[in-house]
C-alpha atoms as a PDB file:
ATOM      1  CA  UNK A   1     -32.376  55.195  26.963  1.00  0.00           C
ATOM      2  CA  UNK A   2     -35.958  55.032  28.310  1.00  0.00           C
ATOM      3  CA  UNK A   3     -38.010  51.888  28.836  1.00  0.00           C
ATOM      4  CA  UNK A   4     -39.996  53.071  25.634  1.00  0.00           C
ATOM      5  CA  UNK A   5     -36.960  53.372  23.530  1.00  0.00           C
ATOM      6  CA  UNK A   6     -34.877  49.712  24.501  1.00  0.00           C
ATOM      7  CA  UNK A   7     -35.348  46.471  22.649  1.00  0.00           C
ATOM      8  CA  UNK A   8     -36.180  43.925  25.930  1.00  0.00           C
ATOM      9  CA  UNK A   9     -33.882  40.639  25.444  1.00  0.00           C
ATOM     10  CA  UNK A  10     -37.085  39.606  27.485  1.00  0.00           C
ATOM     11  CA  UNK A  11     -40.593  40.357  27.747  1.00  0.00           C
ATOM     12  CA  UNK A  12     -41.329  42.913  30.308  1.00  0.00           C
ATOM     13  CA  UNK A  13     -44.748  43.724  29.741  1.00  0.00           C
ATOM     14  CA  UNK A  14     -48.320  41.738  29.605  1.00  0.00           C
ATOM     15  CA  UNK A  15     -48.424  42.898  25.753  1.00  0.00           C
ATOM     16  CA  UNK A  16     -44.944  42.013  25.307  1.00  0.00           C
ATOM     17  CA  UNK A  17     -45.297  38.993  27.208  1.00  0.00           C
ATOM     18  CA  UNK A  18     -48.248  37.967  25.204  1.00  0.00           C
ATOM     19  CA  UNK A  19     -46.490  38.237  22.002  1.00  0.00           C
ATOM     20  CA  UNK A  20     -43.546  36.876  22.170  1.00  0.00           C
ATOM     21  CA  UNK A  21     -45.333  33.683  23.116  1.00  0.00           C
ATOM     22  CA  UNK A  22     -46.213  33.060  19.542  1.00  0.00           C
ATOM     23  CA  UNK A  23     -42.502  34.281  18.361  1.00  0.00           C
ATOM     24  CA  UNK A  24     -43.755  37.703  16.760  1.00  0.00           C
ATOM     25  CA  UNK A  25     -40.687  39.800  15.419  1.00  0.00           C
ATOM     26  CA  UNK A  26     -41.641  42.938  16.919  1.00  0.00           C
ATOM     27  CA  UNK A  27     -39.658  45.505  14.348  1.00  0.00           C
ATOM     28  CA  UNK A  28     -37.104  48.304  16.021  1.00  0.00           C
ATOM     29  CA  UNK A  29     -39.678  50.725  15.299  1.00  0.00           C
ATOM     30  CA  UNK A  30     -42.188  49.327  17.864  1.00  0.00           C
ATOM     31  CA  UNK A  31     -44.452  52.029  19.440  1.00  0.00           C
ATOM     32  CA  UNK A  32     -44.113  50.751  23.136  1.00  0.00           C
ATOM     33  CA  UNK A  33     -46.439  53.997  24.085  1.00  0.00           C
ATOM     34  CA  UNK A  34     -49.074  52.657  22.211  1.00  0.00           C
ATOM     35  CA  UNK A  35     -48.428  48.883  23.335  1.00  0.00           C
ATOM     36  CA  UNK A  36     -48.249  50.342  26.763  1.00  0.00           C
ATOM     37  CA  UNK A  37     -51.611  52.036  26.311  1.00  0.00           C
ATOM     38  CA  UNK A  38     -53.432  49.044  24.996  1.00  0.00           C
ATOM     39  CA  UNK A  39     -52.775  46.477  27.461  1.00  0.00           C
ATOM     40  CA  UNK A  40     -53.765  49.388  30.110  1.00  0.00           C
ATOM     41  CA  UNK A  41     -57.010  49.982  28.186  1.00  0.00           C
ATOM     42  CA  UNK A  42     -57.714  45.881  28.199  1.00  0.00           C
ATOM     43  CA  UNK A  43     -57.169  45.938  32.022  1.00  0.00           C
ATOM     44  CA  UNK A  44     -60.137  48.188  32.081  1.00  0.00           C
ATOM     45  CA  UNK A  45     -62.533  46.030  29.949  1.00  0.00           C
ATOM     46  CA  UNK A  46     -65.021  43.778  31.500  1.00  0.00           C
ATOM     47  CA  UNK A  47     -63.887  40.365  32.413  1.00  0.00           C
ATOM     48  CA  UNK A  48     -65.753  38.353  29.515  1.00  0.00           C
ATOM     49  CA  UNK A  49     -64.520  41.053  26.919  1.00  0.00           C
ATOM     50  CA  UNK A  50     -61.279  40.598  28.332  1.00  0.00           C
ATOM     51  CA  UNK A  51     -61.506  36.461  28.108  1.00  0.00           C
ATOM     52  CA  UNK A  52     -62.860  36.698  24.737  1.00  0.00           C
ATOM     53  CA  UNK A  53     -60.150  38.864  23.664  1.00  0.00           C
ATOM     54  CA  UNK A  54     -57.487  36.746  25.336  1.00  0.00           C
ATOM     55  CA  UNK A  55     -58.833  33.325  23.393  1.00  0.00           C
ATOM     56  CA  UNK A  56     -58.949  34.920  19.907  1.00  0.00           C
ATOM     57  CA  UNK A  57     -55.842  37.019  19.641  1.00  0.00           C
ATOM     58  CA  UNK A  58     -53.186  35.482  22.735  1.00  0.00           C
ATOM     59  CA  UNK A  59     -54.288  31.572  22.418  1.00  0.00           C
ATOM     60  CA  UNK A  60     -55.468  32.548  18.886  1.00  0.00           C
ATOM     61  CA  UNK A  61     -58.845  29.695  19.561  1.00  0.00           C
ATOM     62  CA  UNK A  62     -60.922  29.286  16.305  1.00  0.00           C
ATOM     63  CA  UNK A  63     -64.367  30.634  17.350  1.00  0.00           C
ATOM     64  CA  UNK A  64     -65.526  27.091  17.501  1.00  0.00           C
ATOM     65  CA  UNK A  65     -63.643  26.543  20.690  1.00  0.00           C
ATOM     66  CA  UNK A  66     -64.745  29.624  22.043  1.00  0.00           C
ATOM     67  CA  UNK A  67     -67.776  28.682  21.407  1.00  0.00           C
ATOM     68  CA  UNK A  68     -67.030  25.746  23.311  1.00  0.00           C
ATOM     69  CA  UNK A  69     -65.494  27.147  25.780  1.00  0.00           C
ATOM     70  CA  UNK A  70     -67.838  30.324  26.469  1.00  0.00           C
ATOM     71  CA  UNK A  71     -71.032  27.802  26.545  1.00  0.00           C
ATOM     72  CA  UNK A  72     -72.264  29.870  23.681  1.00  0.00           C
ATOM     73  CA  UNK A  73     -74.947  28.510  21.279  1.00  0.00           C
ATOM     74  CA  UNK A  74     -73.141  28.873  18.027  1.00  0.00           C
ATOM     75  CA  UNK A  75     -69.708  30.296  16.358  1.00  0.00           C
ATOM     76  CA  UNK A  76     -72.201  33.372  15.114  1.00  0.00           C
ATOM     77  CA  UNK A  77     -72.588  34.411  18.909  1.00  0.00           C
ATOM     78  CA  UNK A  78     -68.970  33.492  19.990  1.00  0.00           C
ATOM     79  CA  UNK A  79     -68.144  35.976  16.562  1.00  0.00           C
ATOM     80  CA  UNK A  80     -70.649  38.788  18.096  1.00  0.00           C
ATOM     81  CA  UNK A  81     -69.279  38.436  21.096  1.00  0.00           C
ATOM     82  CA  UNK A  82     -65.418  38.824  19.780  1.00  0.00           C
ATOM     83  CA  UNK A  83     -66.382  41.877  17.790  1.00  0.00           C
ATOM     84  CA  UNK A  84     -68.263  43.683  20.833  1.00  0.00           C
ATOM     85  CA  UNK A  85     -65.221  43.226  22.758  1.00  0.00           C
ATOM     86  CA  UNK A  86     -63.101  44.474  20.024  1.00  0.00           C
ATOM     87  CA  UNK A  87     -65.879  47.314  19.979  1.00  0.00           C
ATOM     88  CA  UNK A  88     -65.549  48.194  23.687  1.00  0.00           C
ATOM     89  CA  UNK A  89     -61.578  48.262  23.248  1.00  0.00           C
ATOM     90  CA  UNK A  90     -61.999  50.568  20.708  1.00  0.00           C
ATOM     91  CA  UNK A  91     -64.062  53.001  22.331  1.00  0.00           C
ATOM     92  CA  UNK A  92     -61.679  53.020  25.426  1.00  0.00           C
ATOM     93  CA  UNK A  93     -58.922  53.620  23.607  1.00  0.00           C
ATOM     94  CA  UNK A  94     -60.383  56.348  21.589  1.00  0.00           C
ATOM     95  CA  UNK A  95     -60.696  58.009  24.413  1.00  0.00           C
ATOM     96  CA  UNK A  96     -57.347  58.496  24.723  1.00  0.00           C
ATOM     97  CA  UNK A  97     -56.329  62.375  24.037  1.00  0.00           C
ATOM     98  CA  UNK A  98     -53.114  60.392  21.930  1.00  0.00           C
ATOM     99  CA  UNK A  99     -54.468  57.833  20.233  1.00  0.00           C
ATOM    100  CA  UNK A 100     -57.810  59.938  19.475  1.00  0.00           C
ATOM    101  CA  UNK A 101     -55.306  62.579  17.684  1.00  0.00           C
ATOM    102  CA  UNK A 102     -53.061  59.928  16.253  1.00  0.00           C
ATOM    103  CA  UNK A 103     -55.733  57.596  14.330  1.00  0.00           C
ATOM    104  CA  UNK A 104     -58.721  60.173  13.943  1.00  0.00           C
END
């Protein structure tokens, strides 16, 4: 069995890691590949994008404590800022030959 087909009794990986901290059921049809390629793609994201992205989706902060947090003037900027992260992410990842064929 490869490390993309076994179901971890533990997490192995950052993604993996990240969400089994919040007790997601991850279902036995899990696309590790594509797991695999996202948390690579967020490694290569600039460290604020990479922040924001780790408040809103791994801590899951409402925008006003990123707002907070960020020293941002208001939850409409800390939103902005989410969204061009999410943005960037996209774009690297669309990049990729596989996921450009797979969701295009």
């Amino acid at each position: 069995m490869s490390d993309l087909e076994r179901v971890p009794d533990k997490p192995v990986t950052f993604i993996e890691k990240m969400m089994s901290v919040h007790g997601d059921i991850l279902p036995d049809d899990t696309d590790w590949e594509m797991i695999e390629l996202v948390a690579q793609t967020l490694e290569k994201l600039n460290e604020e994008n990479r922040v924001l992205l780790d408040m809103r989706f791994y801590h899951r902060y409402p925008y006003s404590k990123i707002t907070a947090l960020m020293g941002y003037s208001s939850k409409s900027v800390a939103w902005y800022s989410v969204q061009r992260a999410l943005e960037e992410l996209r774009s690297e990842l669309t990049k990729n030959k596989t996921v450009s064929e797979r969701y295009t």
